[in-house]
PDB file of N, CA and C in Angstrom:
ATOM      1  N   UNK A   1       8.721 -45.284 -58.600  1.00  0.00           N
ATOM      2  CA  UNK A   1       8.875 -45.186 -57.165  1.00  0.00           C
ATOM      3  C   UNK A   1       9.906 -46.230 -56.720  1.00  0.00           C
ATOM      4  N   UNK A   2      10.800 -45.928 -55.770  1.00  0.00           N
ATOM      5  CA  UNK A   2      12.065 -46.618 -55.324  1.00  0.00           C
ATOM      6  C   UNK A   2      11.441 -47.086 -53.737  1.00  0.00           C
ATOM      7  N   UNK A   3      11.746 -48.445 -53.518  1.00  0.00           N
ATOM      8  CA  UNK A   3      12.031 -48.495 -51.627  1.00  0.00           C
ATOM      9  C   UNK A   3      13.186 -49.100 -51.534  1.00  0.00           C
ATOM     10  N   UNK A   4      13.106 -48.308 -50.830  1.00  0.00           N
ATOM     11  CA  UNK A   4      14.225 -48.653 -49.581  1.00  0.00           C
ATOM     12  C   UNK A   4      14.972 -50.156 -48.781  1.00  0.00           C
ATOM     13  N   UNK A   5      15.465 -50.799 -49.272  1.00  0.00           N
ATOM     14  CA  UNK A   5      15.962 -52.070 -48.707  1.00  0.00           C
ATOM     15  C   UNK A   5      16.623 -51.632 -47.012  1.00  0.00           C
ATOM     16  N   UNK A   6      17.044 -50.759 -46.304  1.00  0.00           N
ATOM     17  CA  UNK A   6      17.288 -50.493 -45.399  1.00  0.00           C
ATOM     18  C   UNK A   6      18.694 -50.759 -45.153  1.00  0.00           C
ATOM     19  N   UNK A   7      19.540 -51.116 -46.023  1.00  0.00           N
ATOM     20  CA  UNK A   7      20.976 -52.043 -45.913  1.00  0.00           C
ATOM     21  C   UNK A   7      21.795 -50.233 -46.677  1.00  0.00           C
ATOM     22  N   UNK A   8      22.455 -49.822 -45.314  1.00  0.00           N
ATOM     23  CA  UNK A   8      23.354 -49.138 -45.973  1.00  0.00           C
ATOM     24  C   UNK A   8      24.526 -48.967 -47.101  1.00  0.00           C
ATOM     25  N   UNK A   9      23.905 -47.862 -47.888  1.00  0.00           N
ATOM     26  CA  UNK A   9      24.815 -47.701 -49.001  1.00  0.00           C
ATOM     27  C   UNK A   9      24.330 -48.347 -50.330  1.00  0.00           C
ATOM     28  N   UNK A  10      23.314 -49.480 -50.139  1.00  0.00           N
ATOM     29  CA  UNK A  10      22.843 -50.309 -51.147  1.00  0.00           C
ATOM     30  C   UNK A  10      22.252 -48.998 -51.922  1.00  0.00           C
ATOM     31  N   UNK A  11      21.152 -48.635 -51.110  1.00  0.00           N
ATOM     32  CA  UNK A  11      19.965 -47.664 -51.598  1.00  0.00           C
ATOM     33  C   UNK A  11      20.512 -46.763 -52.499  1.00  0.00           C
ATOM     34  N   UNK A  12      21.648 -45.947 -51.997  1.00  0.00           N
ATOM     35  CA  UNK A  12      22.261 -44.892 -52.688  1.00  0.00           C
ATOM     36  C   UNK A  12      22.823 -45.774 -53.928  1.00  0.00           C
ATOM     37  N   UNK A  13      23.367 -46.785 -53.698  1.00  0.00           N
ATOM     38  CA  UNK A  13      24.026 -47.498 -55.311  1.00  0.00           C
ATOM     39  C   UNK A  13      22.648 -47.689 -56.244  1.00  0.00           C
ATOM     40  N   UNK A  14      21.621 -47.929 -55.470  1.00  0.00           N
ATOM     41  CA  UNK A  14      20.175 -48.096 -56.000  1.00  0.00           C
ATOM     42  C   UNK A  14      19.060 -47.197 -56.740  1.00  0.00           C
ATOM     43  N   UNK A  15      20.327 -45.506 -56.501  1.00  0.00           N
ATOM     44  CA  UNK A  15      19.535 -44.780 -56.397  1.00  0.00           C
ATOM     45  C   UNK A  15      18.644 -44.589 -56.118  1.00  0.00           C
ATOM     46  N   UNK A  16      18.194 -44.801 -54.946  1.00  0.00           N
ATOM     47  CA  UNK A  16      17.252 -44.683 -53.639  1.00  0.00           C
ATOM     48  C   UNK A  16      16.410 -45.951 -53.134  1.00  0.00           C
ATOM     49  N   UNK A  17      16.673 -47.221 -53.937  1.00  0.00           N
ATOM     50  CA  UNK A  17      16.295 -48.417 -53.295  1.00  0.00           C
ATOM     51  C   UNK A  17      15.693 -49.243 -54.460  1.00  0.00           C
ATOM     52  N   UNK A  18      14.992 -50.325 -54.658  1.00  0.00           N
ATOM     53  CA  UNK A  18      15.035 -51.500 -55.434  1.00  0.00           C
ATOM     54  C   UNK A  18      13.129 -50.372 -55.951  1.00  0.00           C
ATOM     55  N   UNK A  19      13.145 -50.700 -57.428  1.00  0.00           N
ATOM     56  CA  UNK A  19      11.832 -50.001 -58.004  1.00  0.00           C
ATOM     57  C   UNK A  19      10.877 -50.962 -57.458  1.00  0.00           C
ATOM     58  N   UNK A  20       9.531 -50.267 -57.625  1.00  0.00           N
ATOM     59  CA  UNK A  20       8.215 -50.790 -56.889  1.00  0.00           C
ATOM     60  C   UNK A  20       8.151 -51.611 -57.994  1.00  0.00           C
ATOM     61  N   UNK A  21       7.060 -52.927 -58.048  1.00  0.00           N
ATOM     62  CA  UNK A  21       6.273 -53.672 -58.701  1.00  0.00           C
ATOM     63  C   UNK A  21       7.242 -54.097 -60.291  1.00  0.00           C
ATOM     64  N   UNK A  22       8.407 -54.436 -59.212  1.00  0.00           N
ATOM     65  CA  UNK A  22       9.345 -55.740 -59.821  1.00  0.00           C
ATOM     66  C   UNK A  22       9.668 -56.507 -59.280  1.00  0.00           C
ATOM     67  N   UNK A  23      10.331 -57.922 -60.428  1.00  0.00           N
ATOM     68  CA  UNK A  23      11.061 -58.976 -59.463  1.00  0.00           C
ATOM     69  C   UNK A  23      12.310 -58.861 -59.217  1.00  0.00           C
ATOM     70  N   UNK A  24      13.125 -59.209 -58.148  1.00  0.00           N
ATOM     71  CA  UNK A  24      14.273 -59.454 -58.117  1.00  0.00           C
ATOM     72  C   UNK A  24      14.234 -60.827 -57.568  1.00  0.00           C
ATOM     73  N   UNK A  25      15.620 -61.189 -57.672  1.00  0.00           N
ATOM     74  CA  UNK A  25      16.122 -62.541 -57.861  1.00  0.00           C
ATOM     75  C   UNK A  25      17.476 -62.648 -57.006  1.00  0.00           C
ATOM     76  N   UNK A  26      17.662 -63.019 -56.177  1.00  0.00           N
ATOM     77  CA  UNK A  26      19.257 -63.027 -55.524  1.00  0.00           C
ATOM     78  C   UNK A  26      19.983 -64.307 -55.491  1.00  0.00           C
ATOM     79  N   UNK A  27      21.172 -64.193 -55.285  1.00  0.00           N
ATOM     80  CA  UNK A  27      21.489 -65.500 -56.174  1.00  0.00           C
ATOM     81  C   UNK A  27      23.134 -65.345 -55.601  1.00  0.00           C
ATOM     82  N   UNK A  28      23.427 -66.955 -54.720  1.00  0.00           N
ATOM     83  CA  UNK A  28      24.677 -66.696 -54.309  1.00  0.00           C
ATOM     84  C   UNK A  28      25.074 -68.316 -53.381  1.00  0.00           C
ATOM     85  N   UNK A  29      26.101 -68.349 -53.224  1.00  0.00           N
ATOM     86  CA  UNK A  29      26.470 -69.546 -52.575  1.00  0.00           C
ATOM     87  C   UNK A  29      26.428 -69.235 -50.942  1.00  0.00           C
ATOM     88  N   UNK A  30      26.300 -70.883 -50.710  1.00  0.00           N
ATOM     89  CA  UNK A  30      25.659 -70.611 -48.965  1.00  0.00           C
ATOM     90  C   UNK A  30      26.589 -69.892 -48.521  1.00  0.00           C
ATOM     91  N   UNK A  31      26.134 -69.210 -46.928  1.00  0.00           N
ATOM     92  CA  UNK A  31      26.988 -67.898 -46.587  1.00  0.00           C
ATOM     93  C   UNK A  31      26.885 -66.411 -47.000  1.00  0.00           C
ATOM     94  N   UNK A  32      26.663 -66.360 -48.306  1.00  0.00           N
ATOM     95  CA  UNK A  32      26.417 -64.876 -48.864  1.00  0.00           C
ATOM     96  C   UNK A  32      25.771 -63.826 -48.795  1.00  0.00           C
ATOM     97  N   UNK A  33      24.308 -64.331 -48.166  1.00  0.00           N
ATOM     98  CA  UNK A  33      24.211 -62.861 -47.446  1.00  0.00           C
ATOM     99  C   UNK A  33      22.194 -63.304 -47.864  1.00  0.00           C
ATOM    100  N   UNK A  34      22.155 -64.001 -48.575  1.00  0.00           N
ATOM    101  CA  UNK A  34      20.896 -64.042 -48.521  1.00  0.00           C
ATOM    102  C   UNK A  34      19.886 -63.908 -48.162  1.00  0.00           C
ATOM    103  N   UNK A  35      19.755 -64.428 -47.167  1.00  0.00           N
ATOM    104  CA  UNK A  35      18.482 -64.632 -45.961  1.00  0.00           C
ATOM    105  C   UNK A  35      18.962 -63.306 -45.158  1.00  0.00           C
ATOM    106  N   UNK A  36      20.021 -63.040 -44.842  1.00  0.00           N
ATOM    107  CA  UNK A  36      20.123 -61.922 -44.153  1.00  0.00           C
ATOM    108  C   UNK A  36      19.680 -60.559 -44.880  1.00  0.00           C
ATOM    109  N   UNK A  37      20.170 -60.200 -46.498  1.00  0.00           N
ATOM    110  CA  UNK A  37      19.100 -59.298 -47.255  1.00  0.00           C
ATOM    111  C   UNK A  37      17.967 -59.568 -46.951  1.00  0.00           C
ATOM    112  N   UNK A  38      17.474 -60.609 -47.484  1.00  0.00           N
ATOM    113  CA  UNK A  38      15.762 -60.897 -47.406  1.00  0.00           C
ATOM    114  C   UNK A  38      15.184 -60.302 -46.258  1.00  0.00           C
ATOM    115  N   UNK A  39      15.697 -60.634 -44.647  1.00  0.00           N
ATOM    116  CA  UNK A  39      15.077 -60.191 -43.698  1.00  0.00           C
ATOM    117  C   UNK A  39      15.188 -58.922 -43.114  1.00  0.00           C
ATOM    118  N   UNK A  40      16.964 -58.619 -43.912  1.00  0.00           N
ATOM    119  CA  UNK A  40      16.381 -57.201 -43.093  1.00  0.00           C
ATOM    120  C   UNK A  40      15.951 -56.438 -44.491  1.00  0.00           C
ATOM    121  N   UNK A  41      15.196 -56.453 -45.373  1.00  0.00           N
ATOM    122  CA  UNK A  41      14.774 -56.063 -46.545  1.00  0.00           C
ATOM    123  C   UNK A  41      13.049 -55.901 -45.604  1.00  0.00           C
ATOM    124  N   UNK A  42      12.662 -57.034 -45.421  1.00  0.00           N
ATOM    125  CA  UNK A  42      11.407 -57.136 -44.874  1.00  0.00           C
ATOM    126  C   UNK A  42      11.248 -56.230 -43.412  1.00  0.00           C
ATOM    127  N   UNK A  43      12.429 -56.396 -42.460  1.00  0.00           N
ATOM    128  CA  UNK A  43      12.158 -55.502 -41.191  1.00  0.00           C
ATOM    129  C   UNK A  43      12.129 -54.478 -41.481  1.00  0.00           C
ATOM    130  N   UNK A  44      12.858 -53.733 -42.570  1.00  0.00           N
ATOM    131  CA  UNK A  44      12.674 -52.097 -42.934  1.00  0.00           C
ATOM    132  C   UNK A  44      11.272 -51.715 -43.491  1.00  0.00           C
ATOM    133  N   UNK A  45      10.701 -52.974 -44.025  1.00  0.00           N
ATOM    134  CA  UNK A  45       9.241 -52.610 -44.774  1.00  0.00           C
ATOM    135  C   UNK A  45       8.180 -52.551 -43.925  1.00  0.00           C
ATOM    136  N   UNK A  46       8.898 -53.563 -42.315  1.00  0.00           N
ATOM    137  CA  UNK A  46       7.834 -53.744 -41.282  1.00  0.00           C
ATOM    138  C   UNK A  46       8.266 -51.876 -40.555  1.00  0.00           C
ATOM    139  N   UNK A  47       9.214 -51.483 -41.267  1.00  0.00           N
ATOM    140  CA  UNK A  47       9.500 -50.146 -39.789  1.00  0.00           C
ATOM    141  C   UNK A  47       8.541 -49.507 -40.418  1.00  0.00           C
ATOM    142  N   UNK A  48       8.205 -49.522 -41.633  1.00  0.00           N
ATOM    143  CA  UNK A  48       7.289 -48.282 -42.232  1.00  0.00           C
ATOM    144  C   UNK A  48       5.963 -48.564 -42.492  1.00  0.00           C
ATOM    145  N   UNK A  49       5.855 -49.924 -41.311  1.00  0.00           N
ATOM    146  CA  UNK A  49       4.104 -50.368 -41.135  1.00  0.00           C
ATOM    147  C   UNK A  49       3.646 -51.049 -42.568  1.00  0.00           C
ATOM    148  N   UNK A  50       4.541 -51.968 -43.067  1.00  0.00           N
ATOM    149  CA  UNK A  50       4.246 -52.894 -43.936  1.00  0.00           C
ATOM    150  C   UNK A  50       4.274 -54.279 -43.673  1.00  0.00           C
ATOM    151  N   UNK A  51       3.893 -55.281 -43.777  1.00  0.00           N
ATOM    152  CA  UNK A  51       3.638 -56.457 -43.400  1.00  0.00           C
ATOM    153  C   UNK A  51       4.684 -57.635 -43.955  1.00  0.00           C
ATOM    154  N   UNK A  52       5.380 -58.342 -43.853  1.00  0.00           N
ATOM    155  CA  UNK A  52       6.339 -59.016 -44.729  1.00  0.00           C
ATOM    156  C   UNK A  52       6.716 -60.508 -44.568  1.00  0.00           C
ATOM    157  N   UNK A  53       6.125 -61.190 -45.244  1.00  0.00           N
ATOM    158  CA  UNK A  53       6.425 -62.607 -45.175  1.00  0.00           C
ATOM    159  C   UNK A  53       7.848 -63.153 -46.454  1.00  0.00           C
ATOM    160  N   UNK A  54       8.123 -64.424 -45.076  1.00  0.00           N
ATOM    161  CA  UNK A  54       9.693 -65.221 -45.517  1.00  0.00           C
ATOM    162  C   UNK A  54       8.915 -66.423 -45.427  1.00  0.00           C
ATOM    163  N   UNK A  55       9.043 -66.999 -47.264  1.00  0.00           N
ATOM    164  CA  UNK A  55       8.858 -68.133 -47.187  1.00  0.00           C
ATOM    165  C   UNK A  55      10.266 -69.207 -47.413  1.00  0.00           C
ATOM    166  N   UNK A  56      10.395 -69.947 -46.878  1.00  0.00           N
ATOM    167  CA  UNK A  56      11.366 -70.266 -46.644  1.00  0.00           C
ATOM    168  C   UNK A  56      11.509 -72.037 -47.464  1.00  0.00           C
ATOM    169  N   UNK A  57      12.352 -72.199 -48.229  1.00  0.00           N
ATOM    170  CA  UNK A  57      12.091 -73.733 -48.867  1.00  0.00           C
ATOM    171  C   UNK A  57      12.861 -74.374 -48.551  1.00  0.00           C
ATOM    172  N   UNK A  58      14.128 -74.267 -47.895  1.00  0.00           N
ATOM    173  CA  UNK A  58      15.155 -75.115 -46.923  1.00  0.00           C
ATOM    174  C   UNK A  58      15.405 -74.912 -45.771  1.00  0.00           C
ATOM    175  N   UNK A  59      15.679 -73.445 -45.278  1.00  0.00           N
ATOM    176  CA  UNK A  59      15.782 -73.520 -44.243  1.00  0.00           C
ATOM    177  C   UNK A  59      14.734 -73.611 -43.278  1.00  0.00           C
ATOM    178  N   UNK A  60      14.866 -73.961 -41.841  1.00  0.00           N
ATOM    179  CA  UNK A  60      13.309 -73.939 -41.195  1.00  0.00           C
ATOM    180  C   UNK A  60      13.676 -72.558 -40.734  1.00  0.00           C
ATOM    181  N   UNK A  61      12.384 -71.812 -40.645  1.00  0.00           N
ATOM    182  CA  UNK A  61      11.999 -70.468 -39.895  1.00  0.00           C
ATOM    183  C   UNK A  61      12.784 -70.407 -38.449  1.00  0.00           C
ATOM    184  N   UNK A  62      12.659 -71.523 -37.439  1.00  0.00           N
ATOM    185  CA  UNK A  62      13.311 -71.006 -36.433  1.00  0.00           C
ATOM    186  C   UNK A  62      15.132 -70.745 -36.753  1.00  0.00           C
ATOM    187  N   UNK A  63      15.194 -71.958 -37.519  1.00  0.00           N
ATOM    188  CA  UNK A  63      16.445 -71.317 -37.885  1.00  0.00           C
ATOM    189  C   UNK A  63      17.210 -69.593 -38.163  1.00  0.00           C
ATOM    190  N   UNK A  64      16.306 -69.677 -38.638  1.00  0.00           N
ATOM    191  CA  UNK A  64      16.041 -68.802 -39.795  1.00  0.00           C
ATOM    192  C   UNK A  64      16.006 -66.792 -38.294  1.00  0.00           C
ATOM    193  N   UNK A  65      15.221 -67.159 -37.576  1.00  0.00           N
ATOM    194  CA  UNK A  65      14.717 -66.669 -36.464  1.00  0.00           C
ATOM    195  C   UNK A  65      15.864 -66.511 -35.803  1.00  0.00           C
ATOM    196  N   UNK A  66      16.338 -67.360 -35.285  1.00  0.00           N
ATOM    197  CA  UNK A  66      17.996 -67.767 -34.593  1.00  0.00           C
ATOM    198  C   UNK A  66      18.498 -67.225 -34.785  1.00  0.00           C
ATOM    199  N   UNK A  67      19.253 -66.965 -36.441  1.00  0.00           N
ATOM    200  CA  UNK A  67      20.357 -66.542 -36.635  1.00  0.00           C
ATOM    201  C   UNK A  67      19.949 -65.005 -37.165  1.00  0.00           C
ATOM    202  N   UNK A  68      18.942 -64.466 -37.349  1.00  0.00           N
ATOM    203  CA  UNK A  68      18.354 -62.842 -37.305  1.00  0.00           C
ATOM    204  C   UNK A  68      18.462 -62.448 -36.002  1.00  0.00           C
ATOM    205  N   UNK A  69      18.233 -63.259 -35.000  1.00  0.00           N
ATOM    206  CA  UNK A  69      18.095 -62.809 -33.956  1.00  0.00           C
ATOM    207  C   UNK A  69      19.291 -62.028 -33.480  1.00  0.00           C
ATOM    208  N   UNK A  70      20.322 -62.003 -33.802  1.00  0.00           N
ATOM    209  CA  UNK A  70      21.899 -61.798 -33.505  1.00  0.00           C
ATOM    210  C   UNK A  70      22.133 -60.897 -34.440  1.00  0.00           C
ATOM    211  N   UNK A  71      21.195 -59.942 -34.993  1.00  0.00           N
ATOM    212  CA  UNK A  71      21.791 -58.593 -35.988  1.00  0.00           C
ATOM    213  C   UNK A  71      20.396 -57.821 -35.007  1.00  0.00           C
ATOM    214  N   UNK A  72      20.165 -56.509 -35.478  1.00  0.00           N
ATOM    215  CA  UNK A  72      19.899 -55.232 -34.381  1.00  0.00           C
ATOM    216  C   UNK A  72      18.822 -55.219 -35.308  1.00  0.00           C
ATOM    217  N   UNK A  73      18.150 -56.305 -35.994  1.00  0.00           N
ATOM    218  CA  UNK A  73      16.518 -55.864 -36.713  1.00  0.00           C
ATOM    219  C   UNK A  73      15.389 -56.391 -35.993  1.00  0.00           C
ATOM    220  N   UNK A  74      15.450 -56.465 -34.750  1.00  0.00           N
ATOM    221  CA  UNK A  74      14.448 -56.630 -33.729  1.00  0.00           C
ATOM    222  C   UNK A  74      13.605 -57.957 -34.512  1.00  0.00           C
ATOM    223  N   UNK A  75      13.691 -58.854 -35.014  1.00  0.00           N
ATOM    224  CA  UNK A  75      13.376 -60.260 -35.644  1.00  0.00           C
ATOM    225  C   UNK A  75      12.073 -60.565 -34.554  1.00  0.00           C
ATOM    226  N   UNK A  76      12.131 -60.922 -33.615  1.00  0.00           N
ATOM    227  CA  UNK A  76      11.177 -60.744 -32.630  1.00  0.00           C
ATOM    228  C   UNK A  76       9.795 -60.217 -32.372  1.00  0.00           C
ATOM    229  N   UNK A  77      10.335 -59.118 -32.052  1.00  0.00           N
ATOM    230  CA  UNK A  77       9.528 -58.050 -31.726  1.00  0.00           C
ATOM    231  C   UNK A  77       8.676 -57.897 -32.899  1.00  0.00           C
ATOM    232  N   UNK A  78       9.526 -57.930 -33.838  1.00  0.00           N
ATOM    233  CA  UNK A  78       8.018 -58.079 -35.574  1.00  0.00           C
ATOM    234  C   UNK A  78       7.448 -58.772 -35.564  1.00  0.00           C
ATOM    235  N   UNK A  79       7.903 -60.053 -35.720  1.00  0.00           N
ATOM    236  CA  UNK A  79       6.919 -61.293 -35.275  1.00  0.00           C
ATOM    237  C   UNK A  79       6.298 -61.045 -34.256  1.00  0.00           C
ATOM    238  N   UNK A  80       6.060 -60.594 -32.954  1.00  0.00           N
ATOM    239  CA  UNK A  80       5.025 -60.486 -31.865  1.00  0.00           C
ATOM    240  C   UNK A  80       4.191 -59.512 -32.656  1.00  0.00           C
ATOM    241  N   UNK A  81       4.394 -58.427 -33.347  1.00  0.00           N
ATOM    242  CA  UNK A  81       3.862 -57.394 -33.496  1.00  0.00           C
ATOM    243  C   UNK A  81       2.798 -58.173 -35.061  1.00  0.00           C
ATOM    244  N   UNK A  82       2.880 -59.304 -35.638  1.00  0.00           N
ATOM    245  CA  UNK A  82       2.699 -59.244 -36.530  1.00  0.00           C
ATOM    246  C   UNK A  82       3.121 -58.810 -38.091  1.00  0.00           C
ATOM    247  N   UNK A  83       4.106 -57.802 -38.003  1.00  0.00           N
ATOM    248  CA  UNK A  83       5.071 -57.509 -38.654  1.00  0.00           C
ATOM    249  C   UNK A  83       5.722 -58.279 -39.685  1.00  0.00           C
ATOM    250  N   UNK A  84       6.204 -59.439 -39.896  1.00  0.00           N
ATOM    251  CA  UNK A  84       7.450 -60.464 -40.399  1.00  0.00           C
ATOM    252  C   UNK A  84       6.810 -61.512 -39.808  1.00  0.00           C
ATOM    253  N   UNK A  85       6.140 -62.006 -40.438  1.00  0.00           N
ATOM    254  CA  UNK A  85       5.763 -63.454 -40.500  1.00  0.00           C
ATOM    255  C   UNK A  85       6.403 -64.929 -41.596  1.00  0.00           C
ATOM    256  N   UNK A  86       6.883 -66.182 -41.426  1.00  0.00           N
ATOM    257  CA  UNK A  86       7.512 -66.579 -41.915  1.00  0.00           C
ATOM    258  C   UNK A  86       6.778 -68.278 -42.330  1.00  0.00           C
ATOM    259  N   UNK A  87       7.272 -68.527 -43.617  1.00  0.00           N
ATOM    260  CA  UNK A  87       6.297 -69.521 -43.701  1.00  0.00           C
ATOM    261  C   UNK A  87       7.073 -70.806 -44.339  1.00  0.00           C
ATOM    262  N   UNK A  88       7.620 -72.156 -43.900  1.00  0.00           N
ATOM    263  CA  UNK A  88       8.145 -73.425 -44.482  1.00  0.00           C
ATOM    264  C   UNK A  88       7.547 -73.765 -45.207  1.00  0.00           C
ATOM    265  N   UNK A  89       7.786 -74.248 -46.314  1.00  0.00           N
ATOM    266  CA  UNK A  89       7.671 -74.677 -47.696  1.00  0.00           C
ATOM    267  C   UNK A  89       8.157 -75.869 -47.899  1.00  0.00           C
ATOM    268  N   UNK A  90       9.474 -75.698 -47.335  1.00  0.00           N
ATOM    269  CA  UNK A  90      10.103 -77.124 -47.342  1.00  0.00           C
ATOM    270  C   UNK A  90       9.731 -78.269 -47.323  1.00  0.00           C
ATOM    271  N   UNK A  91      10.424 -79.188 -47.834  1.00  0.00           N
ATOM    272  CA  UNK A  91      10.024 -80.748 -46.888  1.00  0.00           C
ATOM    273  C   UNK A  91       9.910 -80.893 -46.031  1.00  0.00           C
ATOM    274  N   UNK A  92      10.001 -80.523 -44.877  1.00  0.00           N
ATOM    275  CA  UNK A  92       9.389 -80.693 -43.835  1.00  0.00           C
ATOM    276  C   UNK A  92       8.315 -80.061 -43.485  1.00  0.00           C
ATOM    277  N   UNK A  93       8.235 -79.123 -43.777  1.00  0.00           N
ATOM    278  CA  UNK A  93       6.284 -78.600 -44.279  1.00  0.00           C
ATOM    279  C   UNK A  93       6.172 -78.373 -42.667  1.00  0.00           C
ATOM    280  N   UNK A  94       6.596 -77.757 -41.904  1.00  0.00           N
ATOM    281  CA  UNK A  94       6.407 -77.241 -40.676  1.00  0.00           C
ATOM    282  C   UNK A  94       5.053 -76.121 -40.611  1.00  0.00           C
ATOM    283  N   UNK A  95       3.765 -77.552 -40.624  1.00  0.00           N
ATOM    284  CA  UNK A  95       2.504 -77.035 -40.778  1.00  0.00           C
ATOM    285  C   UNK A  95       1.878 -76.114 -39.388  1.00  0.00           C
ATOM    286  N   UNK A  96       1.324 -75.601 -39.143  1.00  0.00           N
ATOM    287  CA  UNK A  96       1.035 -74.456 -37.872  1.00  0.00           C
ATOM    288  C   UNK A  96       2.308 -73.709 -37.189  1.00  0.00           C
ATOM    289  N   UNK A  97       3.012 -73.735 -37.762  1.00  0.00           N
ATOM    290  CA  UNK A  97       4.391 -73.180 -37.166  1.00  0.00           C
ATOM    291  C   UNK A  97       4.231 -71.701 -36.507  1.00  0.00           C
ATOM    292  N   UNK A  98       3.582 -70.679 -37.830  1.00  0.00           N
ATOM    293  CA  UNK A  98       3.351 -69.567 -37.569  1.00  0.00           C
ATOM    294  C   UNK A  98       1.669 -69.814 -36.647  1.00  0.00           C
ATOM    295  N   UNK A  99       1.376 -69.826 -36.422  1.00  0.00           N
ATOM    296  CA  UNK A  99       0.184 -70.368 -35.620  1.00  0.00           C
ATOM    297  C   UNK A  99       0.823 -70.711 -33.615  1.00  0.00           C
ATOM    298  N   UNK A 100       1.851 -71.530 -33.837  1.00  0.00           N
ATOM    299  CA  UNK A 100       2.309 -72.311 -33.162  1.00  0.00           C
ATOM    300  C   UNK A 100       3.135 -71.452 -32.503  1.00  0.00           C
ATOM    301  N   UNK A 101       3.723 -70.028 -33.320  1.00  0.00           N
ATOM    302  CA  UNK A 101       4.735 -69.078 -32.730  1.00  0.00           C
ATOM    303  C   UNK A 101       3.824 -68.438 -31.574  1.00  0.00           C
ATOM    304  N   UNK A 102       2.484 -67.781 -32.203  1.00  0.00           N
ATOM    305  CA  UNK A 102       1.827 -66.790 -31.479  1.00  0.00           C
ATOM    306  C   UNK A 102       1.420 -67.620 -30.327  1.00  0.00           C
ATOM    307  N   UNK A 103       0.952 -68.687 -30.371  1.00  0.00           N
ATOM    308  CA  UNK A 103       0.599 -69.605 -29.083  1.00  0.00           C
ATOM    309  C   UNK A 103       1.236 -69.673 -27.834  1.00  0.00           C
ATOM    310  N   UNK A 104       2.467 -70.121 -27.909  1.00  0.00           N
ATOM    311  CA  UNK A 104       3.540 -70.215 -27.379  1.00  0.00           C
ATOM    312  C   UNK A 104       4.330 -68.791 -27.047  1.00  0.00           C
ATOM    313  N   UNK A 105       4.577 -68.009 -28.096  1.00  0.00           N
ATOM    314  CA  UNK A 105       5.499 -66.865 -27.874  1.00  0.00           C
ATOM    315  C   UNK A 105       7.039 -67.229 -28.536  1.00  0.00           C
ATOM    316  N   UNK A 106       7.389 -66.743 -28.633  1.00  0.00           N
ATOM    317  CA  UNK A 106       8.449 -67.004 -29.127  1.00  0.00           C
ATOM    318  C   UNK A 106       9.777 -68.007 -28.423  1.00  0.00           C
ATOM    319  N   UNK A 107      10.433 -68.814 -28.805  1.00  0.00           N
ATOM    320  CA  UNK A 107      11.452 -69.292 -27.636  1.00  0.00           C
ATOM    321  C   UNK A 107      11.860 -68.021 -26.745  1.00  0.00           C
ATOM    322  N   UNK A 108      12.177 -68.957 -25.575  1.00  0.00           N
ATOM    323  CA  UNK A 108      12.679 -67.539 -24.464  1.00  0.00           C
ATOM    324  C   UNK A 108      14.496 -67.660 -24.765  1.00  0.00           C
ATOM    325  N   UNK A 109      15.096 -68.272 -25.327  1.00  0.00           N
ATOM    326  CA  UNK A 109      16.412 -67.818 -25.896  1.00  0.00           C
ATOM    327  C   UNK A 109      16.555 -66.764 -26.638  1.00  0.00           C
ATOM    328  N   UNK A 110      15.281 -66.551 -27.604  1.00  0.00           N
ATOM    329  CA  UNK A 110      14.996 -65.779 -28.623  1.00  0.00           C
ATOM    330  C   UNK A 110      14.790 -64.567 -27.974  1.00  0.00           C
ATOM    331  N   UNK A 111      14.427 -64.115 -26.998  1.00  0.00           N
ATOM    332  CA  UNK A 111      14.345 -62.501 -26.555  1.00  0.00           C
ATOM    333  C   UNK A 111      15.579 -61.972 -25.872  1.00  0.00           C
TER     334      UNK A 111
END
């Protein structure tokens, strides 16, 4: 069984998207596209009512939030919905964060 990464043209090179119940590994210098696969990898899994967490080991989540926010994968709106939830790892260990989102709501820059 194949899913769907949601990133045009990938899928078809994929013949129909990355196989179920493997690892992949991505791998690239800052800038390359990383975090931006990762998330919209996860918003396509949230369109088809799947749940998807970003754990994150350098960057912080709002960051992270910020700069998704500025591509058309509704980053947001998943997170309100429960959808794409995101979790620091990092050194800075940004403990209740996701806790701290639903409380609050999201920044109001962010909508």
């Amino acid at each position: 069984m194949r899913i769907k990464t949601g990133i045009d043209g990938l899928d078809e090179i994929l013949q129909g998207g990355l196989l179920s119940e493997r690892v992949y590994l991505l791998s690239g210098p800052p800038g390359s596209g990383k975090t931006t696969f990762c998330v919209q990898y996860l918003a396509q899994g949230a369109a088809l009512g799947e749940v998807g967490l970003y754990v994150s080991l350098v960057e912080s989540p709002q960051n992270i939030i910020d700069d998704m926010s500025n591509y058309s994968m509704n980053v947001v709106t998943l997170i309100k919905m429960q959808k794409l939830l995101f979790a620091d790892l990092g050194p800075r260990m940004d403990y209740g964060f996701i806790d701290d989102l639903h409380e609050r709501g999201i920044h109001e820059h962010d909508m």
